[in-house]
C-alpha atoms as a PDB file:
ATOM      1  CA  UNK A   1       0.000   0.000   0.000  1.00  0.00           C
ATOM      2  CA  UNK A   2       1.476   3.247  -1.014  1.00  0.00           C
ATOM      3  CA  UNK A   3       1.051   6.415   0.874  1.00  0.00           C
ATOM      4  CA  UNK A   4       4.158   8.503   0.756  1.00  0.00           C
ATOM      5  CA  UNK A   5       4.101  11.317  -2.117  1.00  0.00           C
ATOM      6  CA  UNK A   6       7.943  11.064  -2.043  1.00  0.00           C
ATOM      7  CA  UNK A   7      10.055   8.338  -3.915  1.00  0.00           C
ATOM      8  CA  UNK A   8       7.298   6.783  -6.224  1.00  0.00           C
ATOM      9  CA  UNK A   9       8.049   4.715  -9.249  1.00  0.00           C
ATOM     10  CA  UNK A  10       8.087   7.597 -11.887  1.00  0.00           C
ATOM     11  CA  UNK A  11       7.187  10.399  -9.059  1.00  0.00           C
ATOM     12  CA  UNK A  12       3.580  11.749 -10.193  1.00  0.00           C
ATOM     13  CA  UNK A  13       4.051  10.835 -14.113  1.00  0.00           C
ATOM     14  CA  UNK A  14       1.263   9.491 -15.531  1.00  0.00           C
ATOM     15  CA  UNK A  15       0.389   7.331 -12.110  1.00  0.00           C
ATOM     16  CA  UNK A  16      -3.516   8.411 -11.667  1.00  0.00           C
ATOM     17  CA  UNK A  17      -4.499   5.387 -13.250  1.00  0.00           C
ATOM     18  CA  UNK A  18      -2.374   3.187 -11.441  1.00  0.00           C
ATOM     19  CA  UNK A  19      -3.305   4.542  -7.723  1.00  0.00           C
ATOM     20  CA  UNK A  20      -6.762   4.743  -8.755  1.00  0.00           C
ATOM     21  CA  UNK A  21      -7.489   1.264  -9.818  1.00  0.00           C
ATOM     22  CA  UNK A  22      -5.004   0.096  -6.400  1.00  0.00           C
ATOM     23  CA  UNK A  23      -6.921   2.177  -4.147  1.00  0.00           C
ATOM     24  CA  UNK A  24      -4.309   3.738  -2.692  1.00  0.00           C
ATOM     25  CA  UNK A  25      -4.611   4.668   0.630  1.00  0.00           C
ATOM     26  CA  UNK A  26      -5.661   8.622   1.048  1.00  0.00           C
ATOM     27  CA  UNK A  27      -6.250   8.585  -3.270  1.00  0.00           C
ATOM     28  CA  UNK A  28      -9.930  10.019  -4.301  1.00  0.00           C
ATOM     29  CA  UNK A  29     -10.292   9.728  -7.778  1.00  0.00           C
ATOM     30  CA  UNK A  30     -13.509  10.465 -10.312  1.00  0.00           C
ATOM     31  CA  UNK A  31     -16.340   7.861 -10.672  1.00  0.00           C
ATOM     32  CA  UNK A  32     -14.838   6.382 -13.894  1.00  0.00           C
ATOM     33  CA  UNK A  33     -11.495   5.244 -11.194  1.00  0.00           C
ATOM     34  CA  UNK A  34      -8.997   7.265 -13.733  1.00  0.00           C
ATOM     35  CA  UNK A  35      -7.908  10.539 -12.631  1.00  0.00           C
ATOM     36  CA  UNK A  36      -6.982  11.541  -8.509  1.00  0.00           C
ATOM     37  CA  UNK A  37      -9.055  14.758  -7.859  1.00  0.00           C
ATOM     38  CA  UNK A  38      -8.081  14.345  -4.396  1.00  0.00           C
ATOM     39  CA  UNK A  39      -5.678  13.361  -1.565  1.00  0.00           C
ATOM     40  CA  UNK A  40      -6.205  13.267   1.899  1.00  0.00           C
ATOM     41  CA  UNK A  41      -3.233  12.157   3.850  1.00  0.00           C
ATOM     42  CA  UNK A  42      -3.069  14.106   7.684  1.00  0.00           C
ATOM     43  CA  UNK A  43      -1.081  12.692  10.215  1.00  0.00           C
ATOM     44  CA  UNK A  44       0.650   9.827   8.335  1.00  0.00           C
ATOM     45  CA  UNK A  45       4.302  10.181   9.511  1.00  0.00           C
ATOM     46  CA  UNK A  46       5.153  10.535   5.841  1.00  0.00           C
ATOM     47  CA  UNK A  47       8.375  12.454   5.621  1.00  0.00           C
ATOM     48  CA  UNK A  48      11.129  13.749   2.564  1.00  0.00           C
ATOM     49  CA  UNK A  49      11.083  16.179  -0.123  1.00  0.00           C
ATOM     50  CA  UNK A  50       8.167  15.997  -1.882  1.00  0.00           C
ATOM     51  CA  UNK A  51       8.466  15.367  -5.950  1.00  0.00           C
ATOM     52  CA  UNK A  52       9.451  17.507  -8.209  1.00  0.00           C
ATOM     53  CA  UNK A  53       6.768  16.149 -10.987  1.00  0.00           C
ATOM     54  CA  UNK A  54       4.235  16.704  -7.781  1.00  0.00           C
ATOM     55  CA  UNK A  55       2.409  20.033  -9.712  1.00  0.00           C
ATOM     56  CA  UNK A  56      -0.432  20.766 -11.778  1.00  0.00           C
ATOM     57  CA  UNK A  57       1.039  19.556 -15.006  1.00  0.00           C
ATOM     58  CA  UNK A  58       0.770  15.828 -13.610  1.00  0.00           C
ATOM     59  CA  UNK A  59      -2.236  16.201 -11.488  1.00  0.00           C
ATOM     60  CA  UNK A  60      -4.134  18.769 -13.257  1.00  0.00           C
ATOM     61  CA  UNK A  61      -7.929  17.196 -11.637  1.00  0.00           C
ATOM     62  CA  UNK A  62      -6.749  17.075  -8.264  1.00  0.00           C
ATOM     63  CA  UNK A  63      -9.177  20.183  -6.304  1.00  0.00           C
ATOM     64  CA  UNK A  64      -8.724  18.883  -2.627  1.00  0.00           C
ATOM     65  CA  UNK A  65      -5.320  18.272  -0.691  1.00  0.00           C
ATOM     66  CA  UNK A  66      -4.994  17.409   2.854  1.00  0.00           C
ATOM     67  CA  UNK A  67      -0.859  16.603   3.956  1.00  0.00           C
ATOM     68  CA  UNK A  68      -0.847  18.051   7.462  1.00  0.00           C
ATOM     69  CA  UNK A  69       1.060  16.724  10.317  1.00  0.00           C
ATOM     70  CA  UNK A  70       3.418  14.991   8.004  1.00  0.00           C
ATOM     71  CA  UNK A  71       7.570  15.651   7.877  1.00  0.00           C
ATOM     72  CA  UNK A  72       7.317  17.118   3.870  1.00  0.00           C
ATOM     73  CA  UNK A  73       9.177  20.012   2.210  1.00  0.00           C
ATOM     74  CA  UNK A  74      10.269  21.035  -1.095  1.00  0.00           C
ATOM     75  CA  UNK A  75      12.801  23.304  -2.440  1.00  0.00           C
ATOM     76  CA  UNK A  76      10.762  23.543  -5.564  1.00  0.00           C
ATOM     77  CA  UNK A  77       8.828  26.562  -6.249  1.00  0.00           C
ATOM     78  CA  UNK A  78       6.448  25.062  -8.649  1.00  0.00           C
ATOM     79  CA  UNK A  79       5.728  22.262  -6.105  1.00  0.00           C
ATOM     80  CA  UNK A  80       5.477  24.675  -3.260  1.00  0.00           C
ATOM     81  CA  UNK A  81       3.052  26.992  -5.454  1.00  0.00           C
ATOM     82  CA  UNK A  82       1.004  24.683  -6.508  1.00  0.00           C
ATOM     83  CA  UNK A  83       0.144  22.893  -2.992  1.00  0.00           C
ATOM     84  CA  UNK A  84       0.273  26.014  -1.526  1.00  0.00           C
ATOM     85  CA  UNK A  85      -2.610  26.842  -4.030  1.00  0.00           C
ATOM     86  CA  UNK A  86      -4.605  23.725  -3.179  1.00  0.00           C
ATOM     87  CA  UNK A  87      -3.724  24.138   0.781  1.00  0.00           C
ATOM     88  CA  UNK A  88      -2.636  27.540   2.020  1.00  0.00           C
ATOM     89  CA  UNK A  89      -0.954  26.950   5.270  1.00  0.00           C
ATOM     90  CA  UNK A  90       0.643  23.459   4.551  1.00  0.00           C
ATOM     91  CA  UNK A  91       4.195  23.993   5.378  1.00  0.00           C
ATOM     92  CA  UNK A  92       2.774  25.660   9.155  1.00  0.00           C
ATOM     93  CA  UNK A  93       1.861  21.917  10.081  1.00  0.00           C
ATOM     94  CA  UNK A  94       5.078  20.058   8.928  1.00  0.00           C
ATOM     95  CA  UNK A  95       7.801  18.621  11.100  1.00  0.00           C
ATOM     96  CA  UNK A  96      11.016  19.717   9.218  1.00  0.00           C
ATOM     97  CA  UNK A  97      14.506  20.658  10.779  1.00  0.00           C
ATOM     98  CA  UNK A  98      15.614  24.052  10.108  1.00  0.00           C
ATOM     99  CA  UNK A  99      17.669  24.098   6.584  1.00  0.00           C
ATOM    100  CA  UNK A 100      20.115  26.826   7.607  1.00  0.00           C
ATOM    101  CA  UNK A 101      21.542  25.614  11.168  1.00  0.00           C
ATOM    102  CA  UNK A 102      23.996  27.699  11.457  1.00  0.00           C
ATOM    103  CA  UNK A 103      27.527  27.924  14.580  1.00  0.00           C
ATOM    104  CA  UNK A 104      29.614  30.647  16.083  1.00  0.00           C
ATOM    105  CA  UNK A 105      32.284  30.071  18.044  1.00  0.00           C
ATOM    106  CA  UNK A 106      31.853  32.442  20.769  1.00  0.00           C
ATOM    107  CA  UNK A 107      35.140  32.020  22.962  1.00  0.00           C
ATOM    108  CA  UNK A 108      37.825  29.136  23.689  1.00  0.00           C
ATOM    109  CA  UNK A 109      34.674  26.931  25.620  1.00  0.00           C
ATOM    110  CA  UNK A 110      31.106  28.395  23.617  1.00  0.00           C
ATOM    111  CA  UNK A 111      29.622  27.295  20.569  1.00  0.00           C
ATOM    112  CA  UNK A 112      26.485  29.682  19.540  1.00  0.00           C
ATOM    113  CA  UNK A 113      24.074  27.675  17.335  1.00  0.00           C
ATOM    114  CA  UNK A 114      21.388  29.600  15.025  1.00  0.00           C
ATOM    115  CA  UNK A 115      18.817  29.260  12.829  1.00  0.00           C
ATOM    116  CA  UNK A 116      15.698  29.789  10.945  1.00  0.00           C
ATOM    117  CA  UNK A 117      12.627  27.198  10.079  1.00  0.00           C
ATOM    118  CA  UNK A 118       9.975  28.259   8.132  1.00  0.00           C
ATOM    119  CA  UNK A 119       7.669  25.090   8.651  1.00  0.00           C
ATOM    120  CA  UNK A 120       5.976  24.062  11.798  1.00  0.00           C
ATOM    121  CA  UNK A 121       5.010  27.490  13.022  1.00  0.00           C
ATOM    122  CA  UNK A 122       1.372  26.252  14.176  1.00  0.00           C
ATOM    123  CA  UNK A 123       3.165  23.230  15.891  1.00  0.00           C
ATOM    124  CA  UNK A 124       4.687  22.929  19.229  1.00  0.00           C
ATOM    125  CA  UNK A 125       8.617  22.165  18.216  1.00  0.00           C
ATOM    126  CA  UNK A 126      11.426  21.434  19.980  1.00  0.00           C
ATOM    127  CA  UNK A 127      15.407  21.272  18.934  1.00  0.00           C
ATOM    128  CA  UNK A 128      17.448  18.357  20.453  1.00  0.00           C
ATOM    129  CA  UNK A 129      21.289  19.535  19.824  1.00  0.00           C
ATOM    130  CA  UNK A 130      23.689  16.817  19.140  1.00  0.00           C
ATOM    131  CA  UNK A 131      27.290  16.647  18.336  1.00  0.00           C
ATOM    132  CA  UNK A 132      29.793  14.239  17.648  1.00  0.00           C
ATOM    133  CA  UNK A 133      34.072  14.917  17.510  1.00  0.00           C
ATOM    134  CA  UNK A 134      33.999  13.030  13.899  1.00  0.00           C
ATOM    135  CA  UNK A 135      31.862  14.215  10.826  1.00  0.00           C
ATOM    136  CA  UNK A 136      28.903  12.275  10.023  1.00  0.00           C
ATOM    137  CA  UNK A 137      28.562  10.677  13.530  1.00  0.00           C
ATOM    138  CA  UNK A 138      27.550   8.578  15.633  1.00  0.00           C
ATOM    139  CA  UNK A 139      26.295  11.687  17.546  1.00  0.00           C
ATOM    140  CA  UNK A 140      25.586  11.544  21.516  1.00  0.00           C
ATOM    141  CA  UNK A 141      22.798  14.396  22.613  1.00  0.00           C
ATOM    142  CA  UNK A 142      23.903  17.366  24.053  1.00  0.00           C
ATOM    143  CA  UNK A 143      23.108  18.159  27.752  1.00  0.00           C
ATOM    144  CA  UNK A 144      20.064  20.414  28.419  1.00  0.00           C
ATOM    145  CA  UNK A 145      19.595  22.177  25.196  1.00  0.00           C
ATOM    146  CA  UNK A 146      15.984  21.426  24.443  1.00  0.00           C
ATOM    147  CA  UNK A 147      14.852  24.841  23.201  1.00  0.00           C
ATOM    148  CA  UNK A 148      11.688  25.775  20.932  1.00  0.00           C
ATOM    149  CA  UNK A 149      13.470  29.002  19.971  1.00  0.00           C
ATOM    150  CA  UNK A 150      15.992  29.726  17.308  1.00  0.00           C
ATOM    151  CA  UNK A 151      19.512  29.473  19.048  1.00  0.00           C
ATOM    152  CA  UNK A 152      21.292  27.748  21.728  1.00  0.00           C
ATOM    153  CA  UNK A 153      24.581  28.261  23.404  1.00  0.00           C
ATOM    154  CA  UNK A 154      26.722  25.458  23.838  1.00  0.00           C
ATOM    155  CA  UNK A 155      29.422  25.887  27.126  1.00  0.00           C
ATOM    156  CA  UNK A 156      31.686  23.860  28.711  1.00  0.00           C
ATOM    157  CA  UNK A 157      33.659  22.910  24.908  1.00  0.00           C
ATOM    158  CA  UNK A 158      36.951  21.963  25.162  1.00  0.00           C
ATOM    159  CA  UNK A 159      39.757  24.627  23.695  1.00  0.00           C
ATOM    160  CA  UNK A 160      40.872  23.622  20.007  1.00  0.00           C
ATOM    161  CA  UNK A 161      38.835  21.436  18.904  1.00  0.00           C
ATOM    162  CA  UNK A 162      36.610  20.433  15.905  1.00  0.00           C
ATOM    163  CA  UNK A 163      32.702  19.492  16.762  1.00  0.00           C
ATOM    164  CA  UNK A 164      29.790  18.524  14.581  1.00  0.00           C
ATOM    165  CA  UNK A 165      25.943  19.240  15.463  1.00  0.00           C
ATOM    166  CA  UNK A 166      22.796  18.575  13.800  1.00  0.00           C
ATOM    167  CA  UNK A 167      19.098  19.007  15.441  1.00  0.00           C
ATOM    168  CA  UNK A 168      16.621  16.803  15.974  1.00  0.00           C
ATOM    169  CA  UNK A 169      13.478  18.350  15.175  1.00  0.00           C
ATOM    170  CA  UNK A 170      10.327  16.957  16.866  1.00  0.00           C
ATOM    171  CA  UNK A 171       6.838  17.698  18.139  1.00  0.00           C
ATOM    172  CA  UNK A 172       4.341  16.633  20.562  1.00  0.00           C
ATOM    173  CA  UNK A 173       1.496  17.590  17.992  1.00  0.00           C
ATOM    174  CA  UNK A 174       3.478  15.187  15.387  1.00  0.00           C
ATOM    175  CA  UNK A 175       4.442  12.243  17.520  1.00  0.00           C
ATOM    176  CA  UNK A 176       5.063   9.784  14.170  1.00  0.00           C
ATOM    177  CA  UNK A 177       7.801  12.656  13.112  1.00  0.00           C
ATOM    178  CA  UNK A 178      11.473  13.113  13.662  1.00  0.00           C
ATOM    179  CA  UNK A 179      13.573  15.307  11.311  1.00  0.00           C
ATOM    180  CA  UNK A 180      16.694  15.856  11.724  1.00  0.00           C
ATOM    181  CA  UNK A 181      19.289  18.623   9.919  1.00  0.00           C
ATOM    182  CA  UNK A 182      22.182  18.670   7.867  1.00  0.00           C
ATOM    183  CA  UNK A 183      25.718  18.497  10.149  1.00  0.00           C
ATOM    184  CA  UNK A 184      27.217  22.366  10.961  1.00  0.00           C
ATOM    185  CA  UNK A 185      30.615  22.301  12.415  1.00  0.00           C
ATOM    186  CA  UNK A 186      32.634  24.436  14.692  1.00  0.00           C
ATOM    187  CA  UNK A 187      36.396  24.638  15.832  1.00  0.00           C
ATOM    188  CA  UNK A 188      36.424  26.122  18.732  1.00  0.00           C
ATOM    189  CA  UNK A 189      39.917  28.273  19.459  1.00  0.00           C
ATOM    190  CA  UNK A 190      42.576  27.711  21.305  1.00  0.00           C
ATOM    191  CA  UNK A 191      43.404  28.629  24.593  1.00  0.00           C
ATOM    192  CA  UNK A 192      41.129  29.479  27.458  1.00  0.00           C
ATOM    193  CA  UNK A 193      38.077  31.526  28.027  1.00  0.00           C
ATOM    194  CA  UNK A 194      38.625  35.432  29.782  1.00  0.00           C
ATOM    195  CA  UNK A 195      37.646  34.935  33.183  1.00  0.00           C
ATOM    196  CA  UNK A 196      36.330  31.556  35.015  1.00  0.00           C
ATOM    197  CA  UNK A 197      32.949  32.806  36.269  1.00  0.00           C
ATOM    198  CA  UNK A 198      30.982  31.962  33.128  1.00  0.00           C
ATOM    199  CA  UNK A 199      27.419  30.432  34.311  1.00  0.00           C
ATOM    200  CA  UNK A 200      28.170  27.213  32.708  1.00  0.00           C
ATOM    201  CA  UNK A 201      25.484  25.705  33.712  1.00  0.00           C
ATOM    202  CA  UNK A 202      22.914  28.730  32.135  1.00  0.00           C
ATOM    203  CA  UNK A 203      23.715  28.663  28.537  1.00  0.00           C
ATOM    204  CA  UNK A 204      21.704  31.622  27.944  1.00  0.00           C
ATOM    205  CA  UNK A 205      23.461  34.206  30.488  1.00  0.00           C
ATOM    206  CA  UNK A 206      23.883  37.674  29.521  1.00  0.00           C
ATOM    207  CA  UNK A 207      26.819  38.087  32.747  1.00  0.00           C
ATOM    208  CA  UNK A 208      26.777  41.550  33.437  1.00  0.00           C
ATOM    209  CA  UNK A 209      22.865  42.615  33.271  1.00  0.00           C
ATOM    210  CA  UNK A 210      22.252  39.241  35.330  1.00  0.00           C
ATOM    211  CA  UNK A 211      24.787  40.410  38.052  1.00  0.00           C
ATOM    212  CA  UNK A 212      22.493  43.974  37.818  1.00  0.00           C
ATOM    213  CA  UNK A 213      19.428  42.869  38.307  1.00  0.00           C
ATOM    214  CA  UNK A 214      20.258  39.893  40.286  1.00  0.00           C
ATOM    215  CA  UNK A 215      18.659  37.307  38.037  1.00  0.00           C
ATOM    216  CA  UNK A 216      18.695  36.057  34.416  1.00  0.00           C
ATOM    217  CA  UNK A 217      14.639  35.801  34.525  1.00  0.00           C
ATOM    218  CA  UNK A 218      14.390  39.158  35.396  1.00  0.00           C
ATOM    219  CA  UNK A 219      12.165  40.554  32.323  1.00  0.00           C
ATOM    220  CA  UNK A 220      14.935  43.210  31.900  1.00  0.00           C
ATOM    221  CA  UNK A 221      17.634  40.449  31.143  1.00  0.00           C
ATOM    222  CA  UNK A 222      15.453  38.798  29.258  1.00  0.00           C
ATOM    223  CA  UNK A 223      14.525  41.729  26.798  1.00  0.00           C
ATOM    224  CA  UNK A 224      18.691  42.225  26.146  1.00  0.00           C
ATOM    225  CA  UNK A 225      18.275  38.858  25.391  1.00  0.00           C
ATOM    226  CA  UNK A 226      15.975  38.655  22.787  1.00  0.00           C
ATOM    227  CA  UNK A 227      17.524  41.792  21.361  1.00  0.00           C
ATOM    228  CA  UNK A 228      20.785  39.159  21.217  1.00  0.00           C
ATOM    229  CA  UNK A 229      19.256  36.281  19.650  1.00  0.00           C
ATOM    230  CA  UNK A 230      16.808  37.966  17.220  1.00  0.00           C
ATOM    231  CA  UNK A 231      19.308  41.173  15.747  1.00  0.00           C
ATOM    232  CA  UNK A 232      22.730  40.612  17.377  1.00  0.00           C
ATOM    233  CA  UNK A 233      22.962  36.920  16.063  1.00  0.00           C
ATOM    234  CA  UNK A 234      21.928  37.264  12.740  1.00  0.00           C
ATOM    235  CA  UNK A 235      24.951  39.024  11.208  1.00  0.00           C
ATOM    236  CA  UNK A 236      28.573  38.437  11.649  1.00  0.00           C
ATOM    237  CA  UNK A 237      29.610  41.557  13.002  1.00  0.00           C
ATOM    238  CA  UNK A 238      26.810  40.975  15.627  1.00  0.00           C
ATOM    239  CA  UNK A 239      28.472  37.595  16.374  1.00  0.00           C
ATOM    240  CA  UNK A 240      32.015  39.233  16.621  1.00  0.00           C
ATOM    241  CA  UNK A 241      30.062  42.152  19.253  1.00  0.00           C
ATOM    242  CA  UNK A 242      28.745  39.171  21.194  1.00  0.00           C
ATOM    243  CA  UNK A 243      31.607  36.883  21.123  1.00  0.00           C
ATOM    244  CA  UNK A 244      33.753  39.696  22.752  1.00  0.00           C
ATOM    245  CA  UNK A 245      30.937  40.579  25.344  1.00  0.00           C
ATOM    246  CA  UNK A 246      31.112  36.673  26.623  1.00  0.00           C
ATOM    247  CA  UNK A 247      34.941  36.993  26.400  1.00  0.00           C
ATOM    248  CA  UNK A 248      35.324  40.099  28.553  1.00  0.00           C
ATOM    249  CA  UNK A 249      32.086  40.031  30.573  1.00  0.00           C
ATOM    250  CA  UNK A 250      32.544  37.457  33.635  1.00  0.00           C
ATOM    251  CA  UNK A 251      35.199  39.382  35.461  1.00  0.00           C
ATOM    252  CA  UNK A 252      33.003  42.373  35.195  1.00  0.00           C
ATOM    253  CA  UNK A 253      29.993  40.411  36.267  1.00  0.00           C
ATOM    254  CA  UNK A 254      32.012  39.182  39.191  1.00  0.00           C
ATOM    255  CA  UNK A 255      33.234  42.457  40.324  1.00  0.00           C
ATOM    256  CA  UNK A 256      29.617  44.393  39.899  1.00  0.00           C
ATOM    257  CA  UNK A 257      27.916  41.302  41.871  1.00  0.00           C
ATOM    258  CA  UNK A 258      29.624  41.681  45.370  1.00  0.00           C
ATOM    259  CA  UNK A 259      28.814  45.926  45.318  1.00  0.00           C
ATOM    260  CA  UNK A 260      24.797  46.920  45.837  1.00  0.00           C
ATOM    261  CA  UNK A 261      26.338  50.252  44.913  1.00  0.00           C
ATOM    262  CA  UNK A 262      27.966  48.947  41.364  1.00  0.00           C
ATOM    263  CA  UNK A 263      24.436  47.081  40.850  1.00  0.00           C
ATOM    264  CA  UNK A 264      22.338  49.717  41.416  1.00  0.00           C
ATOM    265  CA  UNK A 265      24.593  51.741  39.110  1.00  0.00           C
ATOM    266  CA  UNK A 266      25.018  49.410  36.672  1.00  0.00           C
ATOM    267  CA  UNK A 267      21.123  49.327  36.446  1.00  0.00           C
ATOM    268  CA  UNK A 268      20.928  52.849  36.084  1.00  0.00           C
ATOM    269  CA  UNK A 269      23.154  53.150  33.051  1.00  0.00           C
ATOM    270  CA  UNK A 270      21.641  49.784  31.651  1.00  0.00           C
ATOM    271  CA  UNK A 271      17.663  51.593  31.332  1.00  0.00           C
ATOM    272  CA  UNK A 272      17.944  53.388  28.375  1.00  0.00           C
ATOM    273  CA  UNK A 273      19.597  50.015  26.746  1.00  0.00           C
ATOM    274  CA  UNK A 274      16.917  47.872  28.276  1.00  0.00           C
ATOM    275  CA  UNK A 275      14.118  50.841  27.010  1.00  0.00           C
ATOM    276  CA  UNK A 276      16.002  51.031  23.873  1.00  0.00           C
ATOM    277  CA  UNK A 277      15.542  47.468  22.666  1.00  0.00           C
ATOM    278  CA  UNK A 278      11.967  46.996  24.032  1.00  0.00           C
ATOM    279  CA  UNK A 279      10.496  49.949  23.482  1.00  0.00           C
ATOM    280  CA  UNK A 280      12.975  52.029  19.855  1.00  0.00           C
ATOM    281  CA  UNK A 281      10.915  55.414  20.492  1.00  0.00           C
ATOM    282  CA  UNK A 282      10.950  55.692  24.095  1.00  0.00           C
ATOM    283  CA  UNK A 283      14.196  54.470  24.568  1.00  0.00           C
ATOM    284  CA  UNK A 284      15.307  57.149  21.946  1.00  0.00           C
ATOM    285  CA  UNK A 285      13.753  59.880  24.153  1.00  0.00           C
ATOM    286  CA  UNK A 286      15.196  58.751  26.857  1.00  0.00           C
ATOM    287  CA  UNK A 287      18.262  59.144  25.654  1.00  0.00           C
ATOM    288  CA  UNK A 288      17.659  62.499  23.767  1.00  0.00           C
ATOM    289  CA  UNK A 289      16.417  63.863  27.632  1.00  0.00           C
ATOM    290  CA  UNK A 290      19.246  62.296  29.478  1.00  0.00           C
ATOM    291  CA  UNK A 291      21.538  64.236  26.810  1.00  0.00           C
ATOM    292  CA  UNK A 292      19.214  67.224  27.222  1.00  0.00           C
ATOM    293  CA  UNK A 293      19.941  67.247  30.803  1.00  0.00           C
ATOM    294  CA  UNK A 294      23.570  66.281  30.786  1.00  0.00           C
ATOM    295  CA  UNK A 295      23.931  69.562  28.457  1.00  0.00           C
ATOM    296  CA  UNK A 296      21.566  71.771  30.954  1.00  0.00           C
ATOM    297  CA  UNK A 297      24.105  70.431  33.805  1.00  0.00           C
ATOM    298  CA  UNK A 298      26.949  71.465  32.269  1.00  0.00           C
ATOM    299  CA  UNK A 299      25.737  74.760  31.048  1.00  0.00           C
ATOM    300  CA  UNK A 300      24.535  75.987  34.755  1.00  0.00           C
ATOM    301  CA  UNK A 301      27.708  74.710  36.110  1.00  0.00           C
ATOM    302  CA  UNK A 302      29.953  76.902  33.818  1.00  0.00           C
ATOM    303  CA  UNK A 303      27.444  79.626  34.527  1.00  0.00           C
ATOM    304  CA  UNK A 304      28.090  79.496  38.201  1.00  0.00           C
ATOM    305  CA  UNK A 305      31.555  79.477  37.935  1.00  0.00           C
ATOM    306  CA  UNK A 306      32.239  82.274  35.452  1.00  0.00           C
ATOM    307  CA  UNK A 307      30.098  84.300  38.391  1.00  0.00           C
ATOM    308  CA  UNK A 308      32.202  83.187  41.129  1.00  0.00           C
END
């Protein structure tokens, strides 16, 4: 019985007759059994790039399609067109690993993976990071880096060395589904990382606002940090700003985490950052006041002293 649209005998060529008269599983066709005018195949754990010869030249009857909650993609725009024509939001319900998984070596110890998916957004997905020390496997899973976002940061790497990751893309709403990417590697550099207070054991730590406001929760941290993962990562000379901030960071993290006084002013000077990434105009204002009165300051104080 035949149910996968991927890897058939002649792909889509001239097959209507032959999956009519076989009933194949999910097939409608017309009452005289010799054309498909429909599929209907949800939730069948059918995975793979769909065929190229899958498109209205080769099924030119077929008005209904129903593929959701599969593991399907194509890189063809005439496929994707033409089932996006029969069934708008197709790709929003497919279990597929992101195509661009991307790493940054961030220091000596830190990997920074990245990426992009544009299927699955109506599912509930989660990335499983593994590696391996040898290109194409056997890979072991790496600890606690389950995320349903678009990055995680790998710490505790040893200096020098060459590692290969791929994620495991899965889904509660798509148990029959697990896709998995294409390898990225990363050398991490030699030597070892600036400072030995890193929070290995909180990949996503952003060391100096965390040591200000006392937690990495705190919705202030977390706003730097989605400023980080959704601008900062996405072009290499955000990568290189980044990579420096974790190299040089954990000594000053240290240092402002044993003074209320350095906290409170680190705070202070963080707000307009903070306001600045959440909220552009206000944090621009901010800034354009704070200048306003720095200027004011510094005018009055001259004044008073050319009258002394």
């Amino acid at each position: 019985m035949k149910t996968s649209l991927t890897g058939l005998p002649g792909d889509w060529v001239g097959l209507s007759s032959e999956a009519c008269e076989n009933n194949w599983t999910g097939i409608g066709c017309n009452i005289a059994n010799t054309t498909i005018i429909g599929i209907n195949l949800p939730n069948q754990g059918i995975i793979g790039n769909i065929a190229s010869s899958f498109n209205g030249t080769n099924l030119i009857n077929l008005s209904t399609l129903d593929i959701s909650y599969n593991g399907l993609y194509t890189g063809d725009p005439g496929v994707d067109s033409f089932i996006t024509g029969l069934q708008p939001a197709w790709k929003d319900t497919q279990v597929v690993a992101p195509f661009d998984l991307s790493a940054s070596v961030l220091d000596p110890n830190t990997v920074w993976l990245f990426w992009t998916n544009e299927y699955g957004s109506a599912l509930s997905l989660t990335y499983d990071v593994l590696y391996s020390l040898t290109s194409g496997g056997p890979y072991s899973p790496w600890p606690s880096t389950a995320v349903s976002g678009d990055s995680a940061v790998l710490t505790g790497l040893s200096a020098g060395t060459a590692y290969y990751f791929i994620l495991n893309t899965t889904s509660i709403d798509v148990p029959a589904v697990t896709s998995a990417s294409s390898e990225v590697s990363a050398i991490t550099s030699p030597g070892t990382a600036s400072g030995a207070t890193q929070d290995t054991d909180n990949p996503e730590a952003c060391y100096i606002a965390t040591a200000a406001y006392g937690s990495y929760l705190d919705p202030h941290v977390q706003s730097l940090r989605d400023f980080r993962d959704k601008y900062l990562m996405k072009t290499a000379f955000g990568r290189e700003l980044v990579g420096l901030y974790y190299r040089t960071s954990p000594p000053v993290a240290e240092l402002i985490s044993r003074h209320e006084s350095a906290r409170t002013a680190m705070r202070v000077a963080l707000t307009p950052v903070v306001y600045g990434v959440k909220y552009p105009v206000l944090g621009f204002a901010m800034v354009i006041g704070s200048g306003s009165l720095g200027a004011a300051w510094l005018r009055r104080r001259r004044k008073n002293r050319s009258q002394a």
